[in-house]
N, C-alpha and C. Protein backbone atom coordinates (compact mmCIF):
# COMPACT_ATOMS: atom_id res chain seq x y z
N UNK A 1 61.27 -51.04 63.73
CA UNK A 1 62.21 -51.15 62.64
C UNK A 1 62.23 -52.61 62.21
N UNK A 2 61.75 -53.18 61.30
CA UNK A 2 61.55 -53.99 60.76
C UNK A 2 63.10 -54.66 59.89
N UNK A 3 64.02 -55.54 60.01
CA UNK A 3 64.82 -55.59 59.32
C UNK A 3 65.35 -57.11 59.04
N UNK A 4 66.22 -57.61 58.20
CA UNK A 4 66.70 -59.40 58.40
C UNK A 4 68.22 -59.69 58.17
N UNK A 5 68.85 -60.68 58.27
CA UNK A 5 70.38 -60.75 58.50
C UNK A 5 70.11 -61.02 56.92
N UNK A 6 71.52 -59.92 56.74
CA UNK A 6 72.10 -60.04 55.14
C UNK A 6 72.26 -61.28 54.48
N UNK A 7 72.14 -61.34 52.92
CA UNK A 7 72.62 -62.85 52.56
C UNK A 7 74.05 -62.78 52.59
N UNK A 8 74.41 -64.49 52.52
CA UNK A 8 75.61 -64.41 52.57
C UNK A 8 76.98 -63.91 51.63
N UNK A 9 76.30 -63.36 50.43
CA UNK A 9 77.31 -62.97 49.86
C UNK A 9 77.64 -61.48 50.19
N UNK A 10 76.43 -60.31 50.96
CA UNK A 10 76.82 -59.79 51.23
C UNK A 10 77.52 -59.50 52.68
N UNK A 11 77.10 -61.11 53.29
CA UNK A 11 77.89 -60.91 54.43
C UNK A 11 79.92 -61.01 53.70
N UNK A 12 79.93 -61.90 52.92
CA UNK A 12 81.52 -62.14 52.36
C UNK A 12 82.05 -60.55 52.03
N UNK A 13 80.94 -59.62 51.56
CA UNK A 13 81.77 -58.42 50.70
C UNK A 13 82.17 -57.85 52.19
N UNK A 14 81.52 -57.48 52.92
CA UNK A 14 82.03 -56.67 54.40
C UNK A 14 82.49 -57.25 55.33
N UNK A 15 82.48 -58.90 55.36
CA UNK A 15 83.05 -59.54 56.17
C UNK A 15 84.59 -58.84 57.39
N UNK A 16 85.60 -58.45 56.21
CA UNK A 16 86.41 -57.94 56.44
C UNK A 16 86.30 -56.47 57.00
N UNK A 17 85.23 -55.81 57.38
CA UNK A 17 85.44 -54.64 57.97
C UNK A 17 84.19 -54.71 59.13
N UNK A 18 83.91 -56.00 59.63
CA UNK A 18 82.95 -56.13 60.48
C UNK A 18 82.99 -55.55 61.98
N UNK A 19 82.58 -54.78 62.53
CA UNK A 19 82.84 -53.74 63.63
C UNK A 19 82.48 -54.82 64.97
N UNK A 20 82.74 -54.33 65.99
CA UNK A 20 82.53 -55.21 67.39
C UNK A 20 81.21 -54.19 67.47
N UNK A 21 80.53 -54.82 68.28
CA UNK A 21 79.34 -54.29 69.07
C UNK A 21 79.98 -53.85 70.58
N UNK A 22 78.88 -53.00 71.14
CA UNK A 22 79.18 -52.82 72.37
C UNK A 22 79.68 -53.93 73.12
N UNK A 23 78.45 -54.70 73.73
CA UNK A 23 78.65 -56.36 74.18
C UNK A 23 79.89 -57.17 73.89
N UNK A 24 80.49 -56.79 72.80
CA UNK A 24 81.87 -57.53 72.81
C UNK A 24 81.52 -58.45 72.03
N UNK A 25 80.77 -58.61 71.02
CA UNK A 25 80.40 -59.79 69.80
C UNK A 25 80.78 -59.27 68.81
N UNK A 26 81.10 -59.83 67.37
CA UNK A 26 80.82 -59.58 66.38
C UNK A 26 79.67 -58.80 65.80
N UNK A 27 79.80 -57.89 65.72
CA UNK A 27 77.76 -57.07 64.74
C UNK A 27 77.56 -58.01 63.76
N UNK A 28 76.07 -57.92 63.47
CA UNK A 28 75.84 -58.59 62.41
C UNK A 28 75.22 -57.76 61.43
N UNK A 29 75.25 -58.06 60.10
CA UNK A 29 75.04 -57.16 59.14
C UNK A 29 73.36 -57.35 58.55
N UNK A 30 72.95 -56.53 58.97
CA UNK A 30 71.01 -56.95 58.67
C UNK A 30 70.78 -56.36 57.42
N UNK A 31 69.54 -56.11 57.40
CA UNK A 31 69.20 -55.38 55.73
C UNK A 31 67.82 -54.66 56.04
N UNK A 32 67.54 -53.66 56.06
CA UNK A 32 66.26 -53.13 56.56
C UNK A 32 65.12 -53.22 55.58
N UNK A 33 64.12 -53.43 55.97
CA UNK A 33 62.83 -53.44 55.10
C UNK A 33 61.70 -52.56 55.33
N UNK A 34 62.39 -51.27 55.75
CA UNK A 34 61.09 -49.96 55.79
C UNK A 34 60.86 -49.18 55.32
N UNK A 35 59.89 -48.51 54.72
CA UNK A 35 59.82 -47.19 53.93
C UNK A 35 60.96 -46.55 53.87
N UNK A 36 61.57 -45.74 54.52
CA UNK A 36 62.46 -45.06 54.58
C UNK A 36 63.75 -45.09 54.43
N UNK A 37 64.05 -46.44 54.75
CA UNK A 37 65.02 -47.57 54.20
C UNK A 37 65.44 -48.86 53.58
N UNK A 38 64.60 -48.67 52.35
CA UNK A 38 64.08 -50.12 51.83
C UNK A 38 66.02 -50.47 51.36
N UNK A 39 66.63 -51.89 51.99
CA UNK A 39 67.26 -52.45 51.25
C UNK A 39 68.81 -52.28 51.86
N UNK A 40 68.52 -51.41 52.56
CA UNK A 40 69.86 -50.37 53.20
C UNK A 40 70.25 -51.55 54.49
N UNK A 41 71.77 -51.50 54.38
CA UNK A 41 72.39 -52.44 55.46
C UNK A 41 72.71 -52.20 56.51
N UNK A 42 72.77 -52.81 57.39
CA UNK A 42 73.51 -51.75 58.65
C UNK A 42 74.19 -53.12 59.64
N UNK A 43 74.67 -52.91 60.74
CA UNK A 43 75.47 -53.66 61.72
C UNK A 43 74.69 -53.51 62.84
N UNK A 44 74.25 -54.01 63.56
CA UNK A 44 73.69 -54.19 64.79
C UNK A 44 74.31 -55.21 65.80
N UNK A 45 73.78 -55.38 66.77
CA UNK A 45 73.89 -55.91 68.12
C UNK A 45 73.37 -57.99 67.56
N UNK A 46 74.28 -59.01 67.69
CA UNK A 46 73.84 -60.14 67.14
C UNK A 46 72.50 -60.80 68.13
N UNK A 47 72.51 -60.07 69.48
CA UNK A 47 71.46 -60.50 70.48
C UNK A 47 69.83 -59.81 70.24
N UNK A 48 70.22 -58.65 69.07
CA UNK A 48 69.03 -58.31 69.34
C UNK A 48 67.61 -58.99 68.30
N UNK A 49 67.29 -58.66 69.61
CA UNK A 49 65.41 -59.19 69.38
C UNK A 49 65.24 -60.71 69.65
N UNK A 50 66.14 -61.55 70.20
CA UNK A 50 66.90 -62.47 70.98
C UNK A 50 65.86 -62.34 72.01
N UNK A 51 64.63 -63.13 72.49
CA UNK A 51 63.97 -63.13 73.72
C UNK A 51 64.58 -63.35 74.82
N UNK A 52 64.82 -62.57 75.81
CA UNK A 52 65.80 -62.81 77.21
C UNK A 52 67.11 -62.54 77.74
N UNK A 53 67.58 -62.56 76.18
CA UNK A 53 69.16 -62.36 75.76
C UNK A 53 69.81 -60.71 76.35
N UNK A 54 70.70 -60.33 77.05
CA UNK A 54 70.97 -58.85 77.30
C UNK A 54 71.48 -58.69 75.94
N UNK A 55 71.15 -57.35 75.93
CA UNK A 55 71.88 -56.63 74.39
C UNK A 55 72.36 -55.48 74.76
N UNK A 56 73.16 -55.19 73.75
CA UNK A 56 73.58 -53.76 73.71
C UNK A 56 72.49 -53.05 72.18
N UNK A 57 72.69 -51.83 72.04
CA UNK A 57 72.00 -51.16 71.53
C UNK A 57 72.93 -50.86 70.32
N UNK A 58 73.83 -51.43 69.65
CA UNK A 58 74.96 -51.04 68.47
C UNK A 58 74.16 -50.71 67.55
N UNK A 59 74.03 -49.78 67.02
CA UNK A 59 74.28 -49.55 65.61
C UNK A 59 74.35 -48.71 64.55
N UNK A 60 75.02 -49.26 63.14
CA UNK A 60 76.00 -48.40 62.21
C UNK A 60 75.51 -49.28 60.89
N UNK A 61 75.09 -47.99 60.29
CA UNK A 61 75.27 -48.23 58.89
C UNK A 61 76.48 -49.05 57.82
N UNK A 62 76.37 -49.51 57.35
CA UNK A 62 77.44 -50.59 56.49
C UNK A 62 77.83 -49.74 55.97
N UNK A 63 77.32 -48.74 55.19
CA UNK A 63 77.42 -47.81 53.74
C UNK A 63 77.98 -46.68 54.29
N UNK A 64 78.08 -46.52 55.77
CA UNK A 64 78.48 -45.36 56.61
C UNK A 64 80.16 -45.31 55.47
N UNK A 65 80.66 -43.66 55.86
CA UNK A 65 81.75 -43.38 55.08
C UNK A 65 83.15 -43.77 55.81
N UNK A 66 82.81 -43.95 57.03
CA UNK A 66 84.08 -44.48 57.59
C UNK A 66 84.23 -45.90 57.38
N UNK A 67 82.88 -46.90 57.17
CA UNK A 67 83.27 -48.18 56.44
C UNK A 67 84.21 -48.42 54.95
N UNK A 68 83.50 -47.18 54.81
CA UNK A 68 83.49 -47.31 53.08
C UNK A 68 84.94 -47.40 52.53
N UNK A 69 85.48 -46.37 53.67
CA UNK A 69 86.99 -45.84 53.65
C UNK A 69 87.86 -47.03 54.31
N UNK A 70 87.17 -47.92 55.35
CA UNK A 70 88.22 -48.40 55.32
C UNK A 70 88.48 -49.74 54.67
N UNK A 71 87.01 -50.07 53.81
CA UNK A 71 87.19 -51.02 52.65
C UNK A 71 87.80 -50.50 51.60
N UNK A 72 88.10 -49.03 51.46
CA UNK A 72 89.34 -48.44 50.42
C UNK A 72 90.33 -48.70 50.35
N UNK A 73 90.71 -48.18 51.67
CA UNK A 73 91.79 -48.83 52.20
C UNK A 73 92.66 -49.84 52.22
N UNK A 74 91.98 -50.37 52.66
CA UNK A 74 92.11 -52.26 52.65
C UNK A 74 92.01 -52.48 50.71
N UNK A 75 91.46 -52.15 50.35
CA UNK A 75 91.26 -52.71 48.76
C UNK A 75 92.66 -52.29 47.86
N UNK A 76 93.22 -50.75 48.90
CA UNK A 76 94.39 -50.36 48.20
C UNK A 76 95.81 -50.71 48.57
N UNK A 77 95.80 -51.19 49.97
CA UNK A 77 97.08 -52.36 50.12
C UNK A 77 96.88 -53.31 49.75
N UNK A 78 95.70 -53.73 48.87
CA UNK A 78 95.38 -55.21 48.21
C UNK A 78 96.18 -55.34 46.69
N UNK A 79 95.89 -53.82 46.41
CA UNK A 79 96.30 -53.82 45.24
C UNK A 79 97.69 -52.84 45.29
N UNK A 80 98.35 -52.37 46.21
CA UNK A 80 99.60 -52.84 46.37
C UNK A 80 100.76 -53.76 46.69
N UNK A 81 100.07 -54.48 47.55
CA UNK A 81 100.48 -55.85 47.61
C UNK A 81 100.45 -56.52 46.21
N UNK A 82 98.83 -56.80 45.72
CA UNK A 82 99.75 -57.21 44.25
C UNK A 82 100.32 -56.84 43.08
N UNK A 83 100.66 -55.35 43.10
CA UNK A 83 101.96 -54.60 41.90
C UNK A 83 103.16 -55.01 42.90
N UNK A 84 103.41 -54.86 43.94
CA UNK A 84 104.67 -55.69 44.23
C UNK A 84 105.47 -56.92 43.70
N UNK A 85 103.93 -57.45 43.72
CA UNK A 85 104.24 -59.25 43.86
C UNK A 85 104.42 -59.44 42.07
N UNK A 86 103.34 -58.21 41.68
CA UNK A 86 104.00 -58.28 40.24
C UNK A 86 105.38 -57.68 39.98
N UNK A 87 105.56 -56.62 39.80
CA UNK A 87 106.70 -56.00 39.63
C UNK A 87 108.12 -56.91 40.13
N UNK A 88 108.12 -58.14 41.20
CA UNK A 88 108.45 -59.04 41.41
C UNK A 88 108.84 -59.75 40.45
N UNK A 89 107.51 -60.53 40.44
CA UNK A 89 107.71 -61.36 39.25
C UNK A 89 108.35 -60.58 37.85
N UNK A 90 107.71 -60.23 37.72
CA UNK A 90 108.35 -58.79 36.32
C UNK A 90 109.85 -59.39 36.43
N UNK A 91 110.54 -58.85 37.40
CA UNK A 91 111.53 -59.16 37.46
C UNK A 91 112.81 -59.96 37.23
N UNK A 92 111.55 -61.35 37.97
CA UNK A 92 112.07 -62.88 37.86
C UNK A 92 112.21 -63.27 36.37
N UNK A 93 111.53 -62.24 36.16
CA UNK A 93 111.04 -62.93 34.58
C UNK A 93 112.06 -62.27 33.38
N UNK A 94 112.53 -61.20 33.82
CA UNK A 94 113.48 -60.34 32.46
C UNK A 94 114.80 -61.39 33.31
N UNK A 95 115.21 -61.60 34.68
CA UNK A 95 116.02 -62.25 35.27
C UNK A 95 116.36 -63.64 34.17
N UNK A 96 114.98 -64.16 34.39
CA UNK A 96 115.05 -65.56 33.80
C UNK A 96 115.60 -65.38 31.98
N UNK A 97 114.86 -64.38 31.14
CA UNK A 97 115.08 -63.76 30.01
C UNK A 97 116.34 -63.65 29.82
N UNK A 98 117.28 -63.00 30.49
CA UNK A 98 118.54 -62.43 30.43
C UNK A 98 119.63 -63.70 30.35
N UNK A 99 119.03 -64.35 31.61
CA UNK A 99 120.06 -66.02 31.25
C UNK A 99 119.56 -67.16 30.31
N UNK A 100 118.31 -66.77 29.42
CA UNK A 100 118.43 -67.51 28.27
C UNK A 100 118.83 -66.93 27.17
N UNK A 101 118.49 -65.62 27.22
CA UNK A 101 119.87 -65.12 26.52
C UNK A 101 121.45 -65.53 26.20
N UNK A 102 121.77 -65.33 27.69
CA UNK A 102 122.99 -65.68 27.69
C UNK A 102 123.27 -67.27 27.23
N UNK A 103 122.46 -68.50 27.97
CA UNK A 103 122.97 -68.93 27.49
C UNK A 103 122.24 -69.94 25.52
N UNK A 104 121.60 -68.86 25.20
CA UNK A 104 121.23 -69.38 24.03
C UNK A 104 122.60 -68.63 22.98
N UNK A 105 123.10 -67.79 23.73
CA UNK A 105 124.53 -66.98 23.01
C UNK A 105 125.74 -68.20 22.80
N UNK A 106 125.69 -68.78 24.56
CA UNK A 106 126.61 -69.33 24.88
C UNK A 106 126.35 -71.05 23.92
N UNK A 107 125.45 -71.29 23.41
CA UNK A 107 124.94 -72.47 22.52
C UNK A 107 125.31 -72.39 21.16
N UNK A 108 124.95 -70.73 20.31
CA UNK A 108 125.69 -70.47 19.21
C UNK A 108 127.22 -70.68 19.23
N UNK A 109 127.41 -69.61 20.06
CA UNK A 109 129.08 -70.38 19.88
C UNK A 109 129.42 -71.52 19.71
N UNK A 110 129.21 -72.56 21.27
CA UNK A 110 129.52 -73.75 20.68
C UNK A 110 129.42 -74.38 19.42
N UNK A 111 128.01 -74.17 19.04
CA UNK A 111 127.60 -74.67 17.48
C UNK A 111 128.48 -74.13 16.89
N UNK A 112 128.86 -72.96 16.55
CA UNK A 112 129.78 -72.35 15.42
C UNK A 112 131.11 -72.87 15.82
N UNK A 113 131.77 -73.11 16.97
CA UNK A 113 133.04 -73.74 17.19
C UNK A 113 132.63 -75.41 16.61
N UNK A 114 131.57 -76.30 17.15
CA UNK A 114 131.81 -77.45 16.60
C UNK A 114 131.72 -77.50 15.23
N UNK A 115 131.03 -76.34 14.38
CA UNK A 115 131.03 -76.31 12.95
C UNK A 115 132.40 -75.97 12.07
N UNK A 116 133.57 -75.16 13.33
CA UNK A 116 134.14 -74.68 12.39
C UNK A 116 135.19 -75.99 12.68
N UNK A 117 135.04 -76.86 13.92
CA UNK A 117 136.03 -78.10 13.90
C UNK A 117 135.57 -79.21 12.95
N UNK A 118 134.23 -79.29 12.51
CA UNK A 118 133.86 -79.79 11.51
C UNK A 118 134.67 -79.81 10.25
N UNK A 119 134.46 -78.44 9.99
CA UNK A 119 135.15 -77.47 8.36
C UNK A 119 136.74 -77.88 8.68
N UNK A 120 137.58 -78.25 9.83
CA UNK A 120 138.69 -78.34 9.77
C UNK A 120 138.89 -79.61 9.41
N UNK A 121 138.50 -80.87 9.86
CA UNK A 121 138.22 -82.37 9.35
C UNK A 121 138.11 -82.32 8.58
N UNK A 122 137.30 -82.22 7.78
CA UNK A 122 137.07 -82.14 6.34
C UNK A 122 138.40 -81.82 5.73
N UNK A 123 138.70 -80.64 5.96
CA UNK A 123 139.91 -80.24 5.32
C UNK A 123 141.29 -81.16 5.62
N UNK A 124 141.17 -80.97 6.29
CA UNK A 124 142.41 -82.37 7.14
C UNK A 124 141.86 -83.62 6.88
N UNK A 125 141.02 -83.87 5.98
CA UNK A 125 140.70 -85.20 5.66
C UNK A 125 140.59 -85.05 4.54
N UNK A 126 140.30 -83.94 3.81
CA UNK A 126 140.81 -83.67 1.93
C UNK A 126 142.38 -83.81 2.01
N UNK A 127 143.11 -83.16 2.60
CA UNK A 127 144.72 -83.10 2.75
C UNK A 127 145.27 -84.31 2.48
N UNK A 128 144.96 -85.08 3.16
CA UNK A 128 145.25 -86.20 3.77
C UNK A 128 145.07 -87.73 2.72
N UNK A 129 143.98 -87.34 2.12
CA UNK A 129 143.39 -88.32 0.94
C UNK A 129 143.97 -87.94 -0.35
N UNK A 130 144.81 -86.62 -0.40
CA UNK A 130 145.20 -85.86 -1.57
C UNK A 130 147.19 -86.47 -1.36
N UNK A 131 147.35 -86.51 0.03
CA UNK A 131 148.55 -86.89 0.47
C UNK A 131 148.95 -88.08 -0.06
N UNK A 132 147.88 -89.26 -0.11
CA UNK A 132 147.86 -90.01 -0.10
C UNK A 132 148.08 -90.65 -1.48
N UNK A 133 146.95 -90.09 -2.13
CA UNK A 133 147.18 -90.38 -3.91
C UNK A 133 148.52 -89.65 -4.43
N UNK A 134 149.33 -88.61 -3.74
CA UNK A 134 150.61 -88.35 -3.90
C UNK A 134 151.47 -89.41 -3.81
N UNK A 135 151.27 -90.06 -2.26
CA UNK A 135 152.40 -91.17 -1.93
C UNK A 135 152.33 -92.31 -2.98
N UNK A 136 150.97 -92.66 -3.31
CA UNK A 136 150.56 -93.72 -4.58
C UNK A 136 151.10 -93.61 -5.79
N UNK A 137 151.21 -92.10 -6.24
CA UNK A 137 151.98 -92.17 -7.34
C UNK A 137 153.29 -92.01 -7.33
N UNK A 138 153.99 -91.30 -6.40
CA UNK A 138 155.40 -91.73 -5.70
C UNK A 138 155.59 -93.23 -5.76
N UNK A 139 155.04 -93.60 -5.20
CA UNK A 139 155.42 -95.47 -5.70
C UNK A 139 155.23 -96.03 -6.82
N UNK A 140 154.29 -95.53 -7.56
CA UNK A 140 153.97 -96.18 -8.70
C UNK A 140 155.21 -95.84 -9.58
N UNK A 141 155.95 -94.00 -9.59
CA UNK A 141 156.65 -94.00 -10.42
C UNK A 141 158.18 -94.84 -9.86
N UNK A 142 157.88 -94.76 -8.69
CA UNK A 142 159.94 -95.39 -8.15
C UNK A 142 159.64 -97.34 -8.51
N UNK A 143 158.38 -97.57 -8.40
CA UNK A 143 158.10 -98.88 -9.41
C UNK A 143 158.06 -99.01 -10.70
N UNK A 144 158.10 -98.38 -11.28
CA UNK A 144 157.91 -97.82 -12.80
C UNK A 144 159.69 -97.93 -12.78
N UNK A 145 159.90 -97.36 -12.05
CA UNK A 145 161.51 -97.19 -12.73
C UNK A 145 162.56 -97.98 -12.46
N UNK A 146 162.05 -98.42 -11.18
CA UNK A 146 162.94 -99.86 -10.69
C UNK A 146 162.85 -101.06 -11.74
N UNK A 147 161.60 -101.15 -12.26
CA UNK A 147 161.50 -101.83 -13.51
C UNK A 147 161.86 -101.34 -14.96
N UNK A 148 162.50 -100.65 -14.95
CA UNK A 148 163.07 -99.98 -15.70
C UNK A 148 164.38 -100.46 -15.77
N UNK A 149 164.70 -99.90 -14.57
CA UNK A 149 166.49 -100.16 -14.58
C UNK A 149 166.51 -101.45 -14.54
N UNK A 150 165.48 -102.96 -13.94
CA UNK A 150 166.09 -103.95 -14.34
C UNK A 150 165.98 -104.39 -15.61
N UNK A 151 165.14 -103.75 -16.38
CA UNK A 151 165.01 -104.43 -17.37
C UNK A 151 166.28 -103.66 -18.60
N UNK A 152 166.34 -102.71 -18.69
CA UNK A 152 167.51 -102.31 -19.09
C UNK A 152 168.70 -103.17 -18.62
N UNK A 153 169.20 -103.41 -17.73
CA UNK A 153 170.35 -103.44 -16.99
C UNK A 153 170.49 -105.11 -17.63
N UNK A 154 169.41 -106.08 -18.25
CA UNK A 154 169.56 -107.28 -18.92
C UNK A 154 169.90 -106.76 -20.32
């Protein structure tokens, strides 16, 4: 059986479902190069063909269905884990929404209260300037007439 250790990117895709060997090592993930299996991956024993080395005899197909399943697996608490983490955030986020709401509400008001204490100044400062040219001509006429009566009164 003719075969060579996987490249490394396909060691990264199975990394995570890498089986023990008999021997108690890590398997390593080879790639076969024979008629019958041109290309096909499998897990073996990391000692073998190791001159001297004891080995165990491990081995399992990568593509086997119990791998396959439990890279499903694993891929589907991956992607429950992140609708959580979304639905989370989701959350944080209508959360965060809701109090700029509130307080972009709580900003109108103010504005419309400092506008309407505005509109009252004004008015209380028309009043006031209107009061005023009252009191002016109040004097002008009790001067008007004080000069009046003295000049009569010669």
């Amino acid at each position: 059986m003719s075969s060579s250790v996987a490249s490394t990117s396909l060691l990264k895709h199975t990394s995570s479902n890498v089986p023990m060997c008999s021997c108690g090592n890590q398997a390593v993930l080879r790639i076969l190069n024979t008629r019958r299996n041109p290309g096909r991956s499998f897990f073996g024993c990391p000692l073998y063909n190791k001159e001297g080395l004891p080995q165990c005899n491990f081995f399992k197909w990568s593509d086997s269905s119990e791998y396959k399943e439990q890279a499903l697996l694993k891929r589907e608490a991956e992607v429950l884990k992140k609708e959580e983490e979304l639905k989370k955030r989701e959350a944080e986020v209508l959360r965060q929404d809701e109090e700029l709401k509130k307080r972009e509400a709580e900003f109108e008001k103010r504005e419309l209260a400092l506008h309407n204490d505005h509109v009252q100044f004004r008015s209380q400062e028309a009043d006031m300037l209107h009061a005023r040219k009252l009191f002016l001509v109040l004097w002008l006429i009790a001067i008007v007439m004080y000069l009046y009566l003295i000049l009569s009164l010669r």
